[in-house]
C-alpha atoms as a PDB file:
ATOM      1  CA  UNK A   1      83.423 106.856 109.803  1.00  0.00           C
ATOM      2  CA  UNK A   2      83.862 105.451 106.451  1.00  0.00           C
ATOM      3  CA  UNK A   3      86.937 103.781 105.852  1.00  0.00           C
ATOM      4  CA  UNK A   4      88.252 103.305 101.992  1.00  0.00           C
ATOM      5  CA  UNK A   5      89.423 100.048 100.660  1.00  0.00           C
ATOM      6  CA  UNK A   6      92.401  98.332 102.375  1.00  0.00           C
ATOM      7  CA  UNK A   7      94.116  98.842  98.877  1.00  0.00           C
ATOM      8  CA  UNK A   8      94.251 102.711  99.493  1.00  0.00           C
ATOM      9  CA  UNK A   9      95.317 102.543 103.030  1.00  0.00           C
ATOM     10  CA  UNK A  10      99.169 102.324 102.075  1.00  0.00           C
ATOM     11  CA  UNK A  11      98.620 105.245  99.328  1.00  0.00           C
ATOM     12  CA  UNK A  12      96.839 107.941 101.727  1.00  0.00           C
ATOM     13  CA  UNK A  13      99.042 106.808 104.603  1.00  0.00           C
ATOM     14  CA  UNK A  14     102.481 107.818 102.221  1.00  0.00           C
ATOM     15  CA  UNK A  15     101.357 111.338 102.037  1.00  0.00           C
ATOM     16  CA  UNK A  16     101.714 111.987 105.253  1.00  0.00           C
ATOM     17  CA  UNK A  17     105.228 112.709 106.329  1.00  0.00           C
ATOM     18  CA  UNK A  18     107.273 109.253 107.108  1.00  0.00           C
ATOM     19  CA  UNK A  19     108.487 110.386 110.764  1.00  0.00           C
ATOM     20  CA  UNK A  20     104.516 110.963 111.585  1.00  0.00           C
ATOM     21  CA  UNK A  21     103.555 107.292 110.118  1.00  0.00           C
ATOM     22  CA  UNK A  22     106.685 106.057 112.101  1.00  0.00           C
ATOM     23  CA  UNK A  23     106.184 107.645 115.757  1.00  0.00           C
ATOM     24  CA  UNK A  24     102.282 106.732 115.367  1.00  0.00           C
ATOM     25  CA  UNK A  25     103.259 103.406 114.774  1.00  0.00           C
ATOM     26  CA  UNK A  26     105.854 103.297 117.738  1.00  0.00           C
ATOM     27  CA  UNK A  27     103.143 104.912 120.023  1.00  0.00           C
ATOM     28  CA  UNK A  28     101.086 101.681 118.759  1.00  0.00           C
ATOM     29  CA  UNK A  29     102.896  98.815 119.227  1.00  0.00           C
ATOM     30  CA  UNK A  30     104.324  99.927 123.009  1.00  0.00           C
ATOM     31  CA  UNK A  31     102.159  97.534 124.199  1.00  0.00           C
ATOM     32  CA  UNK A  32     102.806  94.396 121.554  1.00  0.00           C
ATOM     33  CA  UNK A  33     105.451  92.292 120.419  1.00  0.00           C
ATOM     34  CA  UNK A  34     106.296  92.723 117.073  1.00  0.00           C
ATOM     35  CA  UNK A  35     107.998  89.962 114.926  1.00  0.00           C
ATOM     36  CA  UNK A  36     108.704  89.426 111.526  1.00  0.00           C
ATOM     37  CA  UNK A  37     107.079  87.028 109.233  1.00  0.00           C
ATOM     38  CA  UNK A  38     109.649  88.268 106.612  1.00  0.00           C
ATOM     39  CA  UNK A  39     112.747  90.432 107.248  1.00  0.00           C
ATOM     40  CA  UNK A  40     112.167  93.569 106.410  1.00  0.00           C
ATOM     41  CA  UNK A  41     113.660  94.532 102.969  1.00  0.00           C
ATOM     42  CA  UNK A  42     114.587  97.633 100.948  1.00  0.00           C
ATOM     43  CA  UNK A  43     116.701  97.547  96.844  1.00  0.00           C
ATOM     44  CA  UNK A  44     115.541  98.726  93.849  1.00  0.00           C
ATOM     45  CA  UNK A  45     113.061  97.135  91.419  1.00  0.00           C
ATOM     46  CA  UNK A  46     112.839  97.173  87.753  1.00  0.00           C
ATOM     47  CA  UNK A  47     109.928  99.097  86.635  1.00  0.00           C
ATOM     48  CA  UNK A  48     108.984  96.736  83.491  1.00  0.00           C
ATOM     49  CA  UNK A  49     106.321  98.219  80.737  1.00  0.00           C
ATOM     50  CA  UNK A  50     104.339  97.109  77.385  1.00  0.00           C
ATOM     51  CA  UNK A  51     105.237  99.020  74.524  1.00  0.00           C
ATOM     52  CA  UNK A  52     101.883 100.068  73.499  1.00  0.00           C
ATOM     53  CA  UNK A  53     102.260  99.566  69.487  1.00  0.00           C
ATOM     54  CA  UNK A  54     104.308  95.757  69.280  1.00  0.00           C
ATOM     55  CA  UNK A  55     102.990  95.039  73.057  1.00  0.00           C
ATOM     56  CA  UNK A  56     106.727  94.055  73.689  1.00  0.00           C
ATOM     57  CA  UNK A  57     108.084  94.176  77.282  1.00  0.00           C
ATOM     58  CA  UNK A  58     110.499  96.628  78.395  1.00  0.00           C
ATOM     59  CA  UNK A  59     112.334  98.083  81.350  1.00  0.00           C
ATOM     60  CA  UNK A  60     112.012 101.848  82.054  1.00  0.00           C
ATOM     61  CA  UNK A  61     114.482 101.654  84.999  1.00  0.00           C
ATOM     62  CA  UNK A  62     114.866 100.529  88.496  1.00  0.00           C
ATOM     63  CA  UNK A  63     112.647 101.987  91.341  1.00  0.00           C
ATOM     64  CA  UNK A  64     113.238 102.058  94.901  1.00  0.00           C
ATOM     65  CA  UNK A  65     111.707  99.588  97.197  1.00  0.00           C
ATOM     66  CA  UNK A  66     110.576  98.139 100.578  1.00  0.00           C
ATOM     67  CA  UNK A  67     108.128  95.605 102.283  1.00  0.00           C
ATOM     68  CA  UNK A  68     107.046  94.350 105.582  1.00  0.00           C
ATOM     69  CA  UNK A  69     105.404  91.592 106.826  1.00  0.00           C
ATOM     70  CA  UNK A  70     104.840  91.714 110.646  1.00  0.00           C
ATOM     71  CA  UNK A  71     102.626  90.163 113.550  1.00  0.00           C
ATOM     72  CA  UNK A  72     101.563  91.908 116.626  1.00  0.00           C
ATOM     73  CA  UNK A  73     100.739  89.573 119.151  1.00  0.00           C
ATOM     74  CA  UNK A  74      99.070  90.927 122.250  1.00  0.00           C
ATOM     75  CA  UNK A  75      99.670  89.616 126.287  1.00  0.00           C
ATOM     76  CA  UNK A  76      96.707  87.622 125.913  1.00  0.00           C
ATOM     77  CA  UNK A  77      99.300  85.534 122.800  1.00  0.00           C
ATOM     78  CA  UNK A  78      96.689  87.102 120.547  1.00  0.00           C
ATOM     79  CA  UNK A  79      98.406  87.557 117.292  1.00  0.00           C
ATOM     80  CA  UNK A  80      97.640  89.904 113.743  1.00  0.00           C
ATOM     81  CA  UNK A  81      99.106  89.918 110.807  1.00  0.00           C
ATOM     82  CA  UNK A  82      99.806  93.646 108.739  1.00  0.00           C
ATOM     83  CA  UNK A  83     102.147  94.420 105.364  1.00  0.00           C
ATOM     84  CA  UNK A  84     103.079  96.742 102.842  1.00  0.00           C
ATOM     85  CA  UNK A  85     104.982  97.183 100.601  1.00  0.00           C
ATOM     86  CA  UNK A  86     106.112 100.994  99.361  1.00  0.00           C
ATOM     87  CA  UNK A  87     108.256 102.888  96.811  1.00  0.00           C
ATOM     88  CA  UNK A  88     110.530 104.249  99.200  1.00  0.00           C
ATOM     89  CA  UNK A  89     114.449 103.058 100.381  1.00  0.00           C
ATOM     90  CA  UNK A  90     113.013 102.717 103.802  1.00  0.00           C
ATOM     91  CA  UNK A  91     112.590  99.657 105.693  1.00  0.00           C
ATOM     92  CA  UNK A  92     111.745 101.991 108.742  1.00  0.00           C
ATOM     93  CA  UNK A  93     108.648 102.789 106.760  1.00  0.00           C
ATOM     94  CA  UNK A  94     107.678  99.715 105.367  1.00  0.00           C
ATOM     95  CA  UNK A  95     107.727  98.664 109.173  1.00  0.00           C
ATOM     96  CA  UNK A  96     105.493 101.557 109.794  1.00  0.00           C
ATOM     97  CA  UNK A  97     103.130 101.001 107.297  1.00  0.00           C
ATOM     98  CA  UNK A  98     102.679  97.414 107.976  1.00  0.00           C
ATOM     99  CA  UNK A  99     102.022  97.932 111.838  1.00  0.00           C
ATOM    100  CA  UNK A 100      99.213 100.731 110.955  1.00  0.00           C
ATOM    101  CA  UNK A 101      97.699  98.233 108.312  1.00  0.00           C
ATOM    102  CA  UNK A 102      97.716  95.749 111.127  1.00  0.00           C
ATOM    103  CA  UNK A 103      96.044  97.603 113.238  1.00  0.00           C
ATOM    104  CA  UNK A 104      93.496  98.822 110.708  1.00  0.00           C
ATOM    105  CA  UNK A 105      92.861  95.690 109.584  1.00  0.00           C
ATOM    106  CA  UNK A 106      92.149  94.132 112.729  1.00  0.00           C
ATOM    107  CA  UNK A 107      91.008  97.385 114.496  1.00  0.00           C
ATOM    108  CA  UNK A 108      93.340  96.699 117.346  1.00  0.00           C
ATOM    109  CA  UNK A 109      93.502  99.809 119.848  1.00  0.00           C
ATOM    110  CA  UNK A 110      94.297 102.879 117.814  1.00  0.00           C
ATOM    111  CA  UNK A 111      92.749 102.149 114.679  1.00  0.00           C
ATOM    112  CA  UNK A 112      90.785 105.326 114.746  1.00  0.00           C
ATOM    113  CA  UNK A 113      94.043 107.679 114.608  1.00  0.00           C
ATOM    114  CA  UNK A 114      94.955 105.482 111.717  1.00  0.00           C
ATOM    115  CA  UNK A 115      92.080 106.077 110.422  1.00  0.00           C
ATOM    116  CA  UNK A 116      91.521 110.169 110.403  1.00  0.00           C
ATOM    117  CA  UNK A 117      95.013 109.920 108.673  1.00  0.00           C
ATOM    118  CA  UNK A 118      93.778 107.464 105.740  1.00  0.00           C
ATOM    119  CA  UNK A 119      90.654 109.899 106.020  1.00  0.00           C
ATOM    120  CA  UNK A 120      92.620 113.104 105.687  1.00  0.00           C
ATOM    121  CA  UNK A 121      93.723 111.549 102.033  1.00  0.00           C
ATOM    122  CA  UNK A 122      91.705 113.146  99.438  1.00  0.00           C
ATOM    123  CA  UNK A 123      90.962 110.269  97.055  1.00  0.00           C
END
């Protein structure tokens, strides 16, 4: 199976529905501890742009939000790091995310179901 960059992970795993990316990555961690190396957050953004004549910044408007940074850490005190960071008002999600790109990364136990999702993204 080839896998895509971990760059696109976070892009095909988004167009899958959010309550599918968030019970996969509850099934996932039932056996870890999950902490935060951040607190999860969720706002808005301003989406800043180059005028493409003067080259002078500007703001378009503010975009939703959210990031994760989490560690698993295993019973053997084995620990892996996973984030993202999404356009979305959802920590939930960003949780999600960050657990399957932890387990990707790493490929921890059920990196392959991870996987076929990332796969299922036509790129």
């Amino acid at each position: 199976m080839k896998i895509p960059a971990r760059n696109l992970w976070i892009r095909a795993l988004t167009a899958h529905a959010n309550q599918d990316i968030q019970s996969i990555a509850e099934k996932l961690t039932a056996k870890w501890k999950v902490d935060y190396k951040a607190l999860p957050q969720s706002g808005l953004s301003l989406l800043r742009m180059e005028d493409g004549v003067f080259h002078e910044p500007y703001y378009l408007g503010e975009i939703p939000i959210s990031s994760a940074w989490i560690e698993l850490t295993n019973s053997a005190n084995q620990s892996f790091e996973g984030a993202a960071q999404v356009m979305s008002n959802s920590a939930e999600l960003a949780i999600a995310l960050a657990v399957c790109d932890a387990v990707m990364a790493h490929q921890l136990p059920g990196w392959q179901e991870v996987a076929g999702l990332i796969q299922l993204f036509p790129y």
